[in-house]
C-alpha atoms as a PDB file:
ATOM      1  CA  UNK A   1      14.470   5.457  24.162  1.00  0.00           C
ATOM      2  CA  UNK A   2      11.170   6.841  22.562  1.00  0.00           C
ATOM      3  CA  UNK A   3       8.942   3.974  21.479  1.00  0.00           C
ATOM      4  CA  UNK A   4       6.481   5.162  18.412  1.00  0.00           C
ATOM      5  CA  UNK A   5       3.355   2.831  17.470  1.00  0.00           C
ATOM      6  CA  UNK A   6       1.409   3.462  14.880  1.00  0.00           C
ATOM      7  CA  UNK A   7      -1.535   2.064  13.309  1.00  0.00           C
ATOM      8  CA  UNK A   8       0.059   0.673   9.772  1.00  0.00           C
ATOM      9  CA  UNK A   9       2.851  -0.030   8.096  1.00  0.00           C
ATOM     10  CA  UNK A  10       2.464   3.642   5.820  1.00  0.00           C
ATOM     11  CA  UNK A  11       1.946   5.509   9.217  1.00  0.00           C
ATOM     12  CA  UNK A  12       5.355   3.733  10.635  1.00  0.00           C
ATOM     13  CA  UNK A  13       6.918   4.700   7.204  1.00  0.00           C
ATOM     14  CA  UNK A  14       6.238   8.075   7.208  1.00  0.00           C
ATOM     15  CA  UNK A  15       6.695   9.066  10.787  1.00  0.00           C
ATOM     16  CA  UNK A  16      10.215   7.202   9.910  1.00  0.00           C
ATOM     17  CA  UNK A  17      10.595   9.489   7.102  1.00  0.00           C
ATOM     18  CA  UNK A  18      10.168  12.475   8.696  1.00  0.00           C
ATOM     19  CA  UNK A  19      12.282  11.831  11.439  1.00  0.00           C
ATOM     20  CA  UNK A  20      15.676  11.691   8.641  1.00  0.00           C
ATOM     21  CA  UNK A  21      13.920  14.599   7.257  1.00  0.00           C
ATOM     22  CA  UNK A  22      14.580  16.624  10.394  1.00  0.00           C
ATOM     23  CA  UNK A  23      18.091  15.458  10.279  1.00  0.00           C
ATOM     24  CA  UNK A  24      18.935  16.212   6.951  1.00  0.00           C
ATOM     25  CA  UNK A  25      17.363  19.663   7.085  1.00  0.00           C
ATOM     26  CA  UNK A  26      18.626  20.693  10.513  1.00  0.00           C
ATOM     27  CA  UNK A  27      22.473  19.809   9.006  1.00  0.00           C
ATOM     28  CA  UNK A  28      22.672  19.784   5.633  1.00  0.00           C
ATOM     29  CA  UNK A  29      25.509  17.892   5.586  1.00  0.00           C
ATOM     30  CA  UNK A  30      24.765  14.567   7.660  1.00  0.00           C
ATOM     31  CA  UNK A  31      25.928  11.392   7.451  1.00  0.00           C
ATOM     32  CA  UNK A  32      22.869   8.474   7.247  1.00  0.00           C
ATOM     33  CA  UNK A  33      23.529   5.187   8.191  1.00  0.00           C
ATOM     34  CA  UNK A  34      20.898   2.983   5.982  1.00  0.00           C
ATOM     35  CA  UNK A  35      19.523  -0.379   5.900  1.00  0.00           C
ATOM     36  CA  UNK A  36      18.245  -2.802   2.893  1.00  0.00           C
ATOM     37  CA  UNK A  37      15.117  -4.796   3.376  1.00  0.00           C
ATOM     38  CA  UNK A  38      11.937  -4.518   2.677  1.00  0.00           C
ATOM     39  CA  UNK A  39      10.775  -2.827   6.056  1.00  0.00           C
ATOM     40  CA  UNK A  40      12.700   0.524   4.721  1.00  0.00           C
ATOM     41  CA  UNK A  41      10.939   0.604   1.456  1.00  0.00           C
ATOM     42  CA  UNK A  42       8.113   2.878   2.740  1.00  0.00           C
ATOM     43  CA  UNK A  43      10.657   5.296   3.960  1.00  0.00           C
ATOM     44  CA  UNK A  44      13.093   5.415   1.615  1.00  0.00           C
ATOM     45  CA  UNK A  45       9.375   6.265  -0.605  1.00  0.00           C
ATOM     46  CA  UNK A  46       8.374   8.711   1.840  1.00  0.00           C
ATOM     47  CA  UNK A  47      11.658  10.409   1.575  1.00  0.00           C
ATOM     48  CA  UNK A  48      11.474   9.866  -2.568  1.00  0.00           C
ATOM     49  CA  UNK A  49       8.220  12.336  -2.301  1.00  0.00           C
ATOM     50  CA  UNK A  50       9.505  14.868   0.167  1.00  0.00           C
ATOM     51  CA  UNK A  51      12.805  15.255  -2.477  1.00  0.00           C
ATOM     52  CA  UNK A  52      10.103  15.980  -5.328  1.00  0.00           C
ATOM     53  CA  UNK A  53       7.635  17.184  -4.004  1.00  0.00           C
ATOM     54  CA  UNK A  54       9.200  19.507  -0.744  1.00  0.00           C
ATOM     55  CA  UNK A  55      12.407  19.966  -2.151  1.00  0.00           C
ATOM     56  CA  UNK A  56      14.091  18.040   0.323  1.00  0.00           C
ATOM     57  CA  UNK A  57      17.820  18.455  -0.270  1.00  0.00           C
ATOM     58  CA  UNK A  58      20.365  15.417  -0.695  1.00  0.00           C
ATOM     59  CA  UNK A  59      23.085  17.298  -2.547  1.00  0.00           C
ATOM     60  CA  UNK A  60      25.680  17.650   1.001  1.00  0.00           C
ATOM     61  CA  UNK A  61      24.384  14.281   2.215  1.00  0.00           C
ATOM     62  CA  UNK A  62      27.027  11.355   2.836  1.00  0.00           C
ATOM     63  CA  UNK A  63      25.865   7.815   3.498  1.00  0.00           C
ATOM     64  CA  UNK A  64      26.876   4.538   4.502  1.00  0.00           C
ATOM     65  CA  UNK A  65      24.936   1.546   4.246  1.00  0.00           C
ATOM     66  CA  UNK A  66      25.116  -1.095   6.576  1.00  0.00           C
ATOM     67  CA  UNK A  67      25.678  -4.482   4.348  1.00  0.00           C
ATOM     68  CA  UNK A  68      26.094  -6.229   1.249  1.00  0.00           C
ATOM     69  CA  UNK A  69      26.230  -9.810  -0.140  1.00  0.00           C
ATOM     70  CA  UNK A  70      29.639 -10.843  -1.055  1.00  0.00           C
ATOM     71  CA  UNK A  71      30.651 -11.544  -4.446  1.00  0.00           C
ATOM     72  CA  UNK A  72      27.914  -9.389  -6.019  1.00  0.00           C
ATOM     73  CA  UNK A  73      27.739  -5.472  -6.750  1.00  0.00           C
ATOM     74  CA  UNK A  74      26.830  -3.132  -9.593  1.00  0.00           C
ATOM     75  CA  UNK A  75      29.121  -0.582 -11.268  1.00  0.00           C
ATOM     76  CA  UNK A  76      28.254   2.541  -9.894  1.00  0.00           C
ATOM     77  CA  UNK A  77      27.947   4.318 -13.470  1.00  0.00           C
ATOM     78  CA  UNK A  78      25.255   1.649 -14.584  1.00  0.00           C
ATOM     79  CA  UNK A  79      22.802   1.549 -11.579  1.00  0.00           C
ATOM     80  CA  UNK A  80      20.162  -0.305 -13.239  1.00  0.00           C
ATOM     81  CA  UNK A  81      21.743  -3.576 -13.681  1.00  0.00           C
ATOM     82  CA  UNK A  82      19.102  -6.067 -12.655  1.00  0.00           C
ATOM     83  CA  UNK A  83      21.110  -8.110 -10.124  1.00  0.00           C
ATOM     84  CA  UNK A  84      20.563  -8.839  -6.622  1.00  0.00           C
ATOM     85  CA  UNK A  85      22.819  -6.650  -4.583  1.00  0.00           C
ATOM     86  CA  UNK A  86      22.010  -4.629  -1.724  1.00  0.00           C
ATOM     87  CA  UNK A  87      23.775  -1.235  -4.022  1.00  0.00           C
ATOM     88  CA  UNK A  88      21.131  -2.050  -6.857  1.00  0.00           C
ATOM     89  CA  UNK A  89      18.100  -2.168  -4.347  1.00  0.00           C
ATOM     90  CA  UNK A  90      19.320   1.070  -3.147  1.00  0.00           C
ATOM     91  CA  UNK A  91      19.627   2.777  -6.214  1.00  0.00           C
ATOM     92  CA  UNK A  92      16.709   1.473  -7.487  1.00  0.00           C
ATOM     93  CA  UNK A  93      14.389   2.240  -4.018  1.00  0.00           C
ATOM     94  CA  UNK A  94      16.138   5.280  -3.174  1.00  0.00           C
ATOM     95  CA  UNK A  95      19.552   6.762  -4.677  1.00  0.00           C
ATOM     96  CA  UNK A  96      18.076   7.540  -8.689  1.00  0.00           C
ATOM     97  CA  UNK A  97      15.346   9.031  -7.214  1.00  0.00           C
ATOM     98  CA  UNK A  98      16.898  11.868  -5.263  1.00  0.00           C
ATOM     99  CA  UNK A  99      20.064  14.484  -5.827  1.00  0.00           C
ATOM    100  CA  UNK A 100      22.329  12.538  -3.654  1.00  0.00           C
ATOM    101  CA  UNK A 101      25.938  12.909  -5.263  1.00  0.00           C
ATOM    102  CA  UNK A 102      27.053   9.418  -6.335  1.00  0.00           C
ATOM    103  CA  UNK A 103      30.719  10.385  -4.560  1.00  0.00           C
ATOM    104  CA  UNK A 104      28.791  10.961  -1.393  1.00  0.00           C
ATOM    105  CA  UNK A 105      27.378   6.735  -1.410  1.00  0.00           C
ATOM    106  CA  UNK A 106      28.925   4.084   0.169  1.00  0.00           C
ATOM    107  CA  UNK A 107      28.114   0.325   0.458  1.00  0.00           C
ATOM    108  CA  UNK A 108      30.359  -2.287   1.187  1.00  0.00           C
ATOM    109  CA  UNK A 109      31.842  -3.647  -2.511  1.00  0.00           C
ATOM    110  CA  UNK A 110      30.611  -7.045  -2.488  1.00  0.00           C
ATOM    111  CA  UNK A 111      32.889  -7.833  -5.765  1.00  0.00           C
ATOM    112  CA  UNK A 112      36.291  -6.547  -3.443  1.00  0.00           C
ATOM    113  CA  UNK A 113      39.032  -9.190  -4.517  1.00  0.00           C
ATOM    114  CA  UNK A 114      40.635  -8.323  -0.525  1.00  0.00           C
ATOM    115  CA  UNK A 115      36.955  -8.409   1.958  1.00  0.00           C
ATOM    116  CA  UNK A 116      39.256  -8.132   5.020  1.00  0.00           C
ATOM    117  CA  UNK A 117      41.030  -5.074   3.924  1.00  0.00           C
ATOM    118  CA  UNK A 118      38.070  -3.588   2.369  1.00  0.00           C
ATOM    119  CA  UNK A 119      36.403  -3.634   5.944  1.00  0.00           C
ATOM    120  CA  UNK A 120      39.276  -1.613   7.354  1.00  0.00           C
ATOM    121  CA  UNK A 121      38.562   0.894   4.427  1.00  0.00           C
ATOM    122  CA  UNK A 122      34.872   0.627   5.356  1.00  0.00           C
ATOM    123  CA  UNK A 123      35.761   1.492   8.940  1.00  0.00           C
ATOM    124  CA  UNK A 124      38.216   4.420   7.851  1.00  0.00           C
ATOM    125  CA  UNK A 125      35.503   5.950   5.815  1.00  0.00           C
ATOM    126  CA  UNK A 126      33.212   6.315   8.347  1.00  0.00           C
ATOM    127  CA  UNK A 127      35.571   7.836  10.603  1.00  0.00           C
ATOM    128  CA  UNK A 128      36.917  10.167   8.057  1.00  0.00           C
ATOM    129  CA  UNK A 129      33.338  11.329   7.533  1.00  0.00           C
ATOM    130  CA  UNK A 130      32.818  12.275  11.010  1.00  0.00           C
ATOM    131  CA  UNK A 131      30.781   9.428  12.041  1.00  0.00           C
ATOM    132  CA  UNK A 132      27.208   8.783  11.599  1.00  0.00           C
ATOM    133  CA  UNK A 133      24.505  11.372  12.872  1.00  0.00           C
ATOM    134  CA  UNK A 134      21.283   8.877  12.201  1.00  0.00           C
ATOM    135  CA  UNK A 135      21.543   4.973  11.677  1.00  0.00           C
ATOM    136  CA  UNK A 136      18.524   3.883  10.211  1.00  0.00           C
ATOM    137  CA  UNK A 137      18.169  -0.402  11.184  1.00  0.00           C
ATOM    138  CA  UNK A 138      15.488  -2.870  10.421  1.00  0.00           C
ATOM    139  CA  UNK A 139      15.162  -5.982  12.467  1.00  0.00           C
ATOM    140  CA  UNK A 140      15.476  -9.259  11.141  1.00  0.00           C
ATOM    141  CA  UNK A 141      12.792 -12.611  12.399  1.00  0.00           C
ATOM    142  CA  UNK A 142      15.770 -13.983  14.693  1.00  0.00           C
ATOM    143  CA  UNK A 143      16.598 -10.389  15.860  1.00  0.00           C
ATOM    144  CA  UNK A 144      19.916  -9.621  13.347  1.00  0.00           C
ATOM    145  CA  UNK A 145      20.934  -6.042  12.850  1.00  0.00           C
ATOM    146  CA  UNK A 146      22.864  -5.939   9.265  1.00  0.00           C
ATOM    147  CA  UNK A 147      24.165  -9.353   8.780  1.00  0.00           C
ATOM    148  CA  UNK A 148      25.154  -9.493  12.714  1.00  0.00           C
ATOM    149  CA  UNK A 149      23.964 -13.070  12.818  1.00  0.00           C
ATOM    150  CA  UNK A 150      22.975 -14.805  16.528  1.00  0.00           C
ATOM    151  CA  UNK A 151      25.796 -15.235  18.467  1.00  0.00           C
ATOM    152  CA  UNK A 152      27.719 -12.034  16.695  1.00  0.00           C
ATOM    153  CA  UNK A 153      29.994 -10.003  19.276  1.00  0.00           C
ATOM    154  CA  UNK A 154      28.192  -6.782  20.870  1.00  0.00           C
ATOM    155  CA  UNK A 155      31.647  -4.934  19.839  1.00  0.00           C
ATOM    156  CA  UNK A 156      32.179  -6.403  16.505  1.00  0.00           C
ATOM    157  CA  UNK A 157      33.544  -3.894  13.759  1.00  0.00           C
ATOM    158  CA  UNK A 158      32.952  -4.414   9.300  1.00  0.00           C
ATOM    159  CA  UNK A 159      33.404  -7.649   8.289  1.00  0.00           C
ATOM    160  CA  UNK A 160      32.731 -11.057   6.966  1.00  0.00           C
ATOM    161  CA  UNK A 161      30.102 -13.525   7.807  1.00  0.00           C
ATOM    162  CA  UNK A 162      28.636 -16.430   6.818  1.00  0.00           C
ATOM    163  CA  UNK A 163      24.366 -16.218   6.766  1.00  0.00           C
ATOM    164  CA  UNK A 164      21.796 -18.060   8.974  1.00  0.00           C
ATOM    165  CA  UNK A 165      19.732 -20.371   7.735  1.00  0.00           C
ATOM    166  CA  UNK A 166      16.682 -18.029   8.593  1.00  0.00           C
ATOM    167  CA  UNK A 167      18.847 -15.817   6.893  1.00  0.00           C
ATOM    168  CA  UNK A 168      19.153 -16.903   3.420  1.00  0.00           C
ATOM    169  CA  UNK A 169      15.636 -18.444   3.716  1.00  0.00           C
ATOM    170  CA  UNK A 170      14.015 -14.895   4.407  1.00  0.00           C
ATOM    171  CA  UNK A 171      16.193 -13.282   1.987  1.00  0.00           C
ATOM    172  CA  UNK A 172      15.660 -15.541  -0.824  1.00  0.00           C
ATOM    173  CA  UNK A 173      11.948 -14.928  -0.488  1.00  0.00           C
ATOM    174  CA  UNK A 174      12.609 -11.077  -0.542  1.00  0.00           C
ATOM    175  CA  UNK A 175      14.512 -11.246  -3.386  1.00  0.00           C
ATOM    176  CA  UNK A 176      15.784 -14.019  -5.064  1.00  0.00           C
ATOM    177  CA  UNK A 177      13.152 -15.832  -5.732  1.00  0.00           C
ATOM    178  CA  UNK A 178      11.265 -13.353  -7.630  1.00  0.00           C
ATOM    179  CA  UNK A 179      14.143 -13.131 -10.212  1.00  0.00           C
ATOM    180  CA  UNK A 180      13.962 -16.875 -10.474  1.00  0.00           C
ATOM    181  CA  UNK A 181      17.373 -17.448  -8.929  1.00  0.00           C
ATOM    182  CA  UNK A 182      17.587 -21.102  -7.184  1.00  0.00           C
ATOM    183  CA  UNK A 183      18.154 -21.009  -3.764  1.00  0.00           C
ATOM    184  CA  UNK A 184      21.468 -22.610  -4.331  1.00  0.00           C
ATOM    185  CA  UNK A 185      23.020 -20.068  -5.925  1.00  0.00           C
ATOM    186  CA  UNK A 186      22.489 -16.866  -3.805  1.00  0.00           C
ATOM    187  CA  UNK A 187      25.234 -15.687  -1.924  1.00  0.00           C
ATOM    188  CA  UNK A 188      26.040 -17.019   1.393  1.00  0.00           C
ATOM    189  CA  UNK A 189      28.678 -14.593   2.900  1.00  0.00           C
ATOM    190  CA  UNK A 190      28.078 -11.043   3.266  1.00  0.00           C
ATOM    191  CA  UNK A 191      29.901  -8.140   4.420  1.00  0.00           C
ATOM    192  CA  UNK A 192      28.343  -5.986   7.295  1.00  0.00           C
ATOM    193  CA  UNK A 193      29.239  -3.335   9.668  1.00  0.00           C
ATOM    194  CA  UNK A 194      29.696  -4.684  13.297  1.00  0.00           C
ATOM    195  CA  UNK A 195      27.272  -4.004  16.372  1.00  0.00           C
ATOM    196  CA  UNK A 196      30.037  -1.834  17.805  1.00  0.00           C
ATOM    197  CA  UNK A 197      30.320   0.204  14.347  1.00  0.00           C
ATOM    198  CA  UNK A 198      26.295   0.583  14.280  1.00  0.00           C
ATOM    199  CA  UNK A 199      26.514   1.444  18.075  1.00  0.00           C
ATOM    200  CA  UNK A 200      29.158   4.463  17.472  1.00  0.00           C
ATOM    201  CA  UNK A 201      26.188   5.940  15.162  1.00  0.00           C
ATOM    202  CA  UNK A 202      24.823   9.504  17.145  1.00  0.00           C
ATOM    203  CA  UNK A 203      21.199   8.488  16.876  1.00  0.00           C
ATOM    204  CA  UNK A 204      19.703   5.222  16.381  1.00  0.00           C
ATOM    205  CA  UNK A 205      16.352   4.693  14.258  1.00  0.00           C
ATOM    206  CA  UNK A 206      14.967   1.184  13.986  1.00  0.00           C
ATOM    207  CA  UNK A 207      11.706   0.192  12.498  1.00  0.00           C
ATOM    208  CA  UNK A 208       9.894  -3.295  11.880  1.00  0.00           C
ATOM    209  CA  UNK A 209       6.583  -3.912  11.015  1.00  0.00           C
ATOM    210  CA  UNK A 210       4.097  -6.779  11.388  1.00  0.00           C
ATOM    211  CA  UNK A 211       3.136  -9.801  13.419  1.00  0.00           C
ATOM    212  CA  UNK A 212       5.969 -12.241  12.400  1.00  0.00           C
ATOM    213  CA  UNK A 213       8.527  -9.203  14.109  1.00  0.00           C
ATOM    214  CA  UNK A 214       6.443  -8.752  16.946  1.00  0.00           C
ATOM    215  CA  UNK A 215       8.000 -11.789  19.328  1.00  0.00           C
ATOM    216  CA  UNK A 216      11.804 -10.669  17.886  1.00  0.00           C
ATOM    217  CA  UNK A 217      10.752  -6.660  18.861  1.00  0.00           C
ATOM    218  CA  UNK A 218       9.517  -7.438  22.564  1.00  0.00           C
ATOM    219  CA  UNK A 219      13.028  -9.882  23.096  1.00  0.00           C
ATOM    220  CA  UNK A 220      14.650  -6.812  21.548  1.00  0.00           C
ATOM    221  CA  UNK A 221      13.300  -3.760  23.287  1.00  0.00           C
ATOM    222  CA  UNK A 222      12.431  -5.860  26.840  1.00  0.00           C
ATOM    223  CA  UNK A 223      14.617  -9.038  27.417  1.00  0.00           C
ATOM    224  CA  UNK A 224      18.522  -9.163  28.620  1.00  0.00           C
ATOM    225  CA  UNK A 225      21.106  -7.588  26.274  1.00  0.00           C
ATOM    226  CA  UNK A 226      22.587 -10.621  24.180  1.00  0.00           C
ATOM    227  CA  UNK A 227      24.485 -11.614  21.455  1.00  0.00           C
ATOM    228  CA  UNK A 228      22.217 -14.251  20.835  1.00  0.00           C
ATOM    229  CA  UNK A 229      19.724 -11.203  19.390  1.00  0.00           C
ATOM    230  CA  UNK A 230      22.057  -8.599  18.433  1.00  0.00           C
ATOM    231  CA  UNK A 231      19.884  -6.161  18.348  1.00  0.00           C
ATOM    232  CA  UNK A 232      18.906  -5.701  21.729  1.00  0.00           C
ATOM    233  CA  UNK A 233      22.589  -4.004  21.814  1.00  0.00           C
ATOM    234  CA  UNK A 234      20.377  -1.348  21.408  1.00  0.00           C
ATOM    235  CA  UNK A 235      19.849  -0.957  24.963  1.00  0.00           C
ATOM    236  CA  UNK A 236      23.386  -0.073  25.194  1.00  0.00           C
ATOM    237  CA  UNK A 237      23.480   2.835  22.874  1.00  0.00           C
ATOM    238  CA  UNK A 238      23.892   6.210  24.821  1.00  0.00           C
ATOM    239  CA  UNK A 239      22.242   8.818  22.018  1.00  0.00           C
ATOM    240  CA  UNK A 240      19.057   8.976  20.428  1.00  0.00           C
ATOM    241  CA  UNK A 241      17.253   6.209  20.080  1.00  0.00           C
ATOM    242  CA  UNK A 242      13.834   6.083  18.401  1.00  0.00           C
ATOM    243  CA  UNK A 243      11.904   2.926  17.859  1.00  0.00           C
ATOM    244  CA  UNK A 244       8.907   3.506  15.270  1.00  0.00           C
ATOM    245  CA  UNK A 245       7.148   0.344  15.094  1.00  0.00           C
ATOM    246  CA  UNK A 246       3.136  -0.434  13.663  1.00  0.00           C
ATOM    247  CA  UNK A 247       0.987  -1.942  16.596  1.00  0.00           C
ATOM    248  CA  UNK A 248       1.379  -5.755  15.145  1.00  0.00           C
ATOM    249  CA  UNK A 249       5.092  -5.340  15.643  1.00  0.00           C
ATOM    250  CA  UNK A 250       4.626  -3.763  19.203  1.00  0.00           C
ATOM    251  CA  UNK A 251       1.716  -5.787  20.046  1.00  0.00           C
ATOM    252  CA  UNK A 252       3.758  -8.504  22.249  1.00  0.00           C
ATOM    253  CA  UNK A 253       4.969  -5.440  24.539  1.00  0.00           C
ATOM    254  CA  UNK A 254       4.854  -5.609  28.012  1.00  0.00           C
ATOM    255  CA  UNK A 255       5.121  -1.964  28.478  1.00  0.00           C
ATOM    256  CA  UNK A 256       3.077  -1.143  25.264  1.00  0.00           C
ATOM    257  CA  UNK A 257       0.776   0.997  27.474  1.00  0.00           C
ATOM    258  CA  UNK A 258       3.856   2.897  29.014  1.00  0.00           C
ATOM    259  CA  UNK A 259       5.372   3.585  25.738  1.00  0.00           C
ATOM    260  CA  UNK A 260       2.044   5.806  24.485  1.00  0.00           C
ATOM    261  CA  UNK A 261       1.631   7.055  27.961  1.00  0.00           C
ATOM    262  CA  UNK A 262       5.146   8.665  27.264  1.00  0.00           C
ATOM    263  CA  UNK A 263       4.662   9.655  23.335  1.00  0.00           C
ATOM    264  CA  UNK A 264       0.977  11.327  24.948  1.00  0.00           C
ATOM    265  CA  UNK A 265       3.107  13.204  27.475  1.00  0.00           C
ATOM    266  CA  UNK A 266       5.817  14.442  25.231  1.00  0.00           C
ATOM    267  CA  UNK A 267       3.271  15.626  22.947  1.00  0.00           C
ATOM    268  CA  UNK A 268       1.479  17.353  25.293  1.00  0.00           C
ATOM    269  CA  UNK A 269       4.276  19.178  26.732  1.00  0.00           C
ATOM    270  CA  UNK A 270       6.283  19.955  23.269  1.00  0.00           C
ATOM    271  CA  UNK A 271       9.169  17.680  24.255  1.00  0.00           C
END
């Protein structure tokens, strides 16, 4: 597991965005595993201004994205309806920006009239693609990968779930309270791909940013594998891992001195 710090949130976002660069010019034809949020917004930029201004090529890209609220979603030939799903924020942070073929997206349909069958199809698709080179994952303030609330199994696969209160709380400041949506009336289900699913993924790229993520990273990255913070799966995975974080997110490591020690090293050496 490589552990990046940087000094800011644009410095995390960029050394982020270079690292899905690499993939997606090394093969062409990946398959990205990506996450909604607001930590990913400075990639999913980054990436924006390599397309336009590097030429950064999309066209033989597939994707999957890791979750949606259910009983939203946007028609996929009218992107810029103003709602509040997970497929607009992508579209509007990422997808109309770049020369991804629209046949080459997938997020889970939060409008399906049959979720539980529609997460088998989720499943099937990602299989049928190959499987995913580079999952891209945030972190959420009770340590939540996707929707994979506390207490989610370490194998889970797609599927329903009903949201945390820290959950819909962090959310509807995101998002829904901007558009002047009541609390009341945001979703409370969501469909999201399981910690086994995410775990399958080749290479593993999480980023978080800030102080409020800093206790969640360390219980992450350092404490006991648990379902109680299903993200510290991560210490399972057997690929790639990367960890890019900016130092007020890393700054409740134990090993924080370790982990540049080892990025100083690896530089040094070309490794």
């Amino acid at each position: 597991m490589d552990i990046i710090i940087r000094e800011n949130y644009e410095q995390m976002s960029k050394y982020a965005a270079q690292i899905i660069a690499n993939v997606v010019r090394t093969k062409p034809n990946c398959v990205l595993g990506l996450a909604t949020g607001s930590t990913p917004i400075g990639t999913y930029r980054e990436l924006v201004r390599m397309h336009r201004e590097e030429g950064l090529d999309f066209s033989e890209v597939t994707t999957f994205n890791l979750d949606e609220y259910l009983g939203v979603g946007i028609d996929l030939d009218k992107p810029y309806h103003l709602d509040q799903s997970y497929a607009r924020f992508m579209y509007e942070e990422l997808f109309k920006h770049i020369n991804i073929k629209k046949e080459n997206i997938h997020i889970p349909d939060g409008l399906t009239t049959n979720p539980n069958e529609h997460c088998k199809w989720y499943e099937e698709q990602i299989k049928k693609a190959g499987g995913i080179d580079l999952q891209l994952l945030g972190i959420g303030r009770d340590g939540h990968w996707g929707f994979n609330e506390p207490g989610s199994s370490l194998g889970s696969r797609t599927r329903v779930v009903a949201l945390t209160e820290q959950t819909l709380n962090d959310n509807y400041e995101a998002f829904y309270k901007k558009a002047n949506i009541s609390r009341s009336e945001m979703p409370h289900f969501a469909i999201t791909m399981g910690i086994g699913t995410i775990l399958e993924a080749r290479n593993i790229l999480m980023i978080a940013n800030g102080a409020g993520k800093a206790d969640v990273v360390a219980k992450c990255l350092e404490g006991p594998v648990t379902s109680q913070i299903t993200s510290s799966a991560i210490q399972l995975h057997s690929g790639g891992i990367t960890v890019v974080l900016d130092k007020e997110a890393a700054s409740k490591l134990k090993n924080i001195d370790y982990y540049r020690h080892v990025e100083t090293l690896k530089h040094q050496y070309g490794l």
